[in-house]
C-alpha atoms as a PDB file:
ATOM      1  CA  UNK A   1      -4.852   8.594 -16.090  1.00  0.00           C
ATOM      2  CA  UNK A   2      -3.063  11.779 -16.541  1.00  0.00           C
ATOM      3  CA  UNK A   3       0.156  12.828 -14.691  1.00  0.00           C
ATOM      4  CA  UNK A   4       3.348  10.549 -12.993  1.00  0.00           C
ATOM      5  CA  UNK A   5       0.966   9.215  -9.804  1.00  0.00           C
ATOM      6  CA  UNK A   6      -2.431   7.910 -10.194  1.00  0.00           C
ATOM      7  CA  UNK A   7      -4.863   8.623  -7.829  1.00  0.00           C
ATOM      8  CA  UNK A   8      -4.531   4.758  -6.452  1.00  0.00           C
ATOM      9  CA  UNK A   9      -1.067   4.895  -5.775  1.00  0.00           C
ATOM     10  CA  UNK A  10      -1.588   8.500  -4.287  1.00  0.00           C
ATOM     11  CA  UNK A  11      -4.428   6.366  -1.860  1.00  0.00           C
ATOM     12  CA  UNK A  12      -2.064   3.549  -1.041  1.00  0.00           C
ATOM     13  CA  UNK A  13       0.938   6.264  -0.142  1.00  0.00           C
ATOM     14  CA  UNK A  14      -1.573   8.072   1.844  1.00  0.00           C
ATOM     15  CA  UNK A  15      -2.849   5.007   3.433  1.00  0.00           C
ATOM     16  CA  UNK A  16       0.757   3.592   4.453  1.00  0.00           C
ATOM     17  CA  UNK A  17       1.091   6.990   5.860  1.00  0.00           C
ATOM     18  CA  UNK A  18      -1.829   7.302   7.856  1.00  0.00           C
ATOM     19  CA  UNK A  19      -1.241   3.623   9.311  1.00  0.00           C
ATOM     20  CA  UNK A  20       1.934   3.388  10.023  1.00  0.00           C
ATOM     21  CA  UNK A  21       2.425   6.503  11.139  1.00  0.00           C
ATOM     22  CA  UNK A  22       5.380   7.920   8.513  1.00  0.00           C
ATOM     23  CA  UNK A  23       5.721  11.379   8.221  1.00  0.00           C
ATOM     24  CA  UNK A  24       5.303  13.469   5.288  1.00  0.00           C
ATOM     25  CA  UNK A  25       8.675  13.172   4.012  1.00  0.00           C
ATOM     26  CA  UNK A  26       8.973   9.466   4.494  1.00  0.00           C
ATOM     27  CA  UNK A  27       5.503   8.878   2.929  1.00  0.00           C
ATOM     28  CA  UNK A  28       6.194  11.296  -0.343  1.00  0.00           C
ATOM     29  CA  UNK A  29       9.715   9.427  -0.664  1.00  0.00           C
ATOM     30  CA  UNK A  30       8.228   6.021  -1.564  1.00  0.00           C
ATOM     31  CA  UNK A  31       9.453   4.789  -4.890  1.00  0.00           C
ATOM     32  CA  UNK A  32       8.194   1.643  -6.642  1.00  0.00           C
ATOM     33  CA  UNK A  33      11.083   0.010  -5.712  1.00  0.00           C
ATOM     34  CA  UNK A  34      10.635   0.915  -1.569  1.00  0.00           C
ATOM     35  CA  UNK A  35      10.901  -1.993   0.303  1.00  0.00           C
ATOM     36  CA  UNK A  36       8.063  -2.658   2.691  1.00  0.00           C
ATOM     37  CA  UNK A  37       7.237  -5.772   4.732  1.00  0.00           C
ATOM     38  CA  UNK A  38      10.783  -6.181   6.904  1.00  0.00           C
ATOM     39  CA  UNK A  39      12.411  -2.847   6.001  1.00  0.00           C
ATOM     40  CA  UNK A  40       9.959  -0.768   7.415  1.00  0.00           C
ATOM     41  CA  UNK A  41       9.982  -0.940  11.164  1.00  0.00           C
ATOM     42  CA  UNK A  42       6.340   0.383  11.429  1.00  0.00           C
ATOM     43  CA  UNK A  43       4.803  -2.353   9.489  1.00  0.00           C
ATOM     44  CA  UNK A  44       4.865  -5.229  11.361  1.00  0.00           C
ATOM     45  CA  UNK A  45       2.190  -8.347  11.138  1.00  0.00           C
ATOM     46  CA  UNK A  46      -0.558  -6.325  12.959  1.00  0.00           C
ATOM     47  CA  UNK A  47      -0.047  -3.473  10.833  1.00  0.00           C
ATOM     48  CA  UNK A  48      -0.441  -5.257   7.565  1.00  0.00           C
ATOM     49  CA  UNK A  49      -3.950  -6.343   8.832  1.00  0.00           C
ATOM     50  CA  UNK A  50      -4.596  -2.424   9.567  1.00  0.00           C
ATOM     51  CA  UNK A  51      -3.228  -1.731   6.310  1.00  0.00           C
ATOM     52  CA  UNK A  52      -5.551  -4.044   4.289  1.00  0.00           C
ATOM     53  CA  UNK A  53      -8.251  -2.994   5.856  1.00  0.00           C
ATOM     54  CA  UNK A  54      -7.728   0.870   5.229  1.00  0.00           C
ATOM     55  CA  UNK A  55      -6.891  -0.397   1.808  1.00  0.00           C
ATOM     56  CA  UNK A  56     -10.320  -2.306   1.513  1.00  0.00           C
ATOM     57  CA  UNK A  57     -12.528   0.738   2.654  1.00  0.00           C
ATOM     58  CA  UNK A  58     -10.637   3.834   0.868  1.00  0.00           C
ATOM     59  CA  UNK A  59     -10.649   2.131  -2.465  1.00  0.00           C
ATOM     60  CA  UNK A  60     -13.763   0.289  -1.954  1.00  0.00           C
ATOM     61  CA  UNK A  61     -11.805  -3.061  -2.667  1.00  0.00           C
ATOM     62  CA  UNK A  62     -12.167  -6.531  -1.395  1.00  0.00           C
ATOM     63  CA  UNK A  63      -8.605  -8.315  -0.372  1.00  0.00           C
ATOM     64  CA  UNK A  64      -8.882 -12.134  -0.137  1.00  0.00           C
ATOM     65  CA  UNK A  65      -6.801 -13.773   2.413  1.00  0.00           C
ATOM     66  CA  UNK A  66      -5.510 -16.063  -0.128  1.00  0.00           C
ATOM     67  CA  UNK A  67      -4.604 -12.745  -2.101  1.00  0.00           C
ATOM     68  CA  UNK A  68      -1.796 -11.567   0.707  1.00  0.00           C
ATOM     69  CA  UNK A  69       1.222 -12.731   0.334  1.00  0.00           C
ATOM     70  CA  UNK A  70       5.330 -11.840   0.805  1.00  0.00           C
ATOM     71  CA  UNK A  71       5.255 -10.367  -2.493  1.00  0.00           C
ATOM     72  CA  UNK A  72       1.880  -8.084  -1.816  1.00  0.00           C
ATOM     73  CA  UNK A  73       4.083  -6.714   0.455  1.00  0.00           C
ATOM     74  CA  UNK A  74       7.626  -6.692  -1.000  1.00  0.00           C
ATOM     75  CA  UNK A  75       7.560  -3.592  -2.268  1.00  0.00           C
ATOM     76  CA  UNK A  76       5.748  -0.417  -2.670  1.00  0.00           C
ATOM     77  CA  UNK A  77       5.379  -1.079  -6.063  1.00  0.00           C
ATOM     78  CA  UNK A  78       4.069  -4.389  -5.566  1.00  0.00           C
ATOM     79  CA  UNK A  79       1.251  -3.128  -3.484  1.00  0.00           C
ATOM     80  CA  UNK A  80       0.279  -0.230  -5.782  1.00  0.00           C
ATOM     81  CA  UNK A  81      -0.111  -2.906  -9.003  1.00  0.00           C
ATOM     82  CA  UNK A  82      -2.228  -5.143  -6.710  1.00  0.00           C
ATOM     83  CA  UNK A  83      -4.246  -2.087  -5.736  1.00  0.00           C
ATOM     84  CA  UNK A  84      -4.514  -0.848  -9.105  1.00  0.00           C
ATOM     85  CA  UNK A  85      -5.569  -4.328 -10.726  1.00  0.00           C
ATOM     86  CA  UNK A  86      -8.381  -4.688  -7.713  1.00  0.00           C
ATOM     87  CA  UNK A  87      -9.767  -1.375  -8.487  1.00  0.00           C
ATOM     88  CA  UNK A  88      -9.714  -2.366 -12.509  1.00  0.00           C
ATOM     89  CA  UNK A  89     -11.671  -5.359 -11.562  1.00  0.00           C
END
């Protein structure tokens, strides 16, 4: 894909955003290396399930249970190669 953000890391920026309720400038200052799951006060454990979920029906992906794990979640970077390599499947 052409250009510095694919179109599946522009859905799972979009997606945190929508969830968790960031704002625009929070949401468009996500770097790879963003820390999510316990620096981020918005997502919590019942907003990773929210989170999947969007996830699942905006990319048309199935996440397995045995798929989430600290590391889905340790950064944003993490969760944007897991994305990616769903959608690839």
């Amino acid at each position: 894909m052409a250009g510095d953000t694919t179109e599946v890391e522009a859905m799972v920026r979009a997606v945190l955003g929508d969830v968790l309720g960031l704002g625009a400038e929070r949401t468009a200052a996500l770097t790879a290396e963003t820390a999510l799951f316990g620096s981020l006060p918005e997502l919590d454990s019942m907003a990773v399930a929210g989170l999947l979920t969007e996830l699942e029906d905006r990319l048309g992906i199935i996440i397995e249970d045995d798929e989430v794990d600290g590391e889905l979640l340790e950064s944003f970077g993490n969760l944007v190669a897991f994305a990616e390599a769903k959608v690839g499947r």
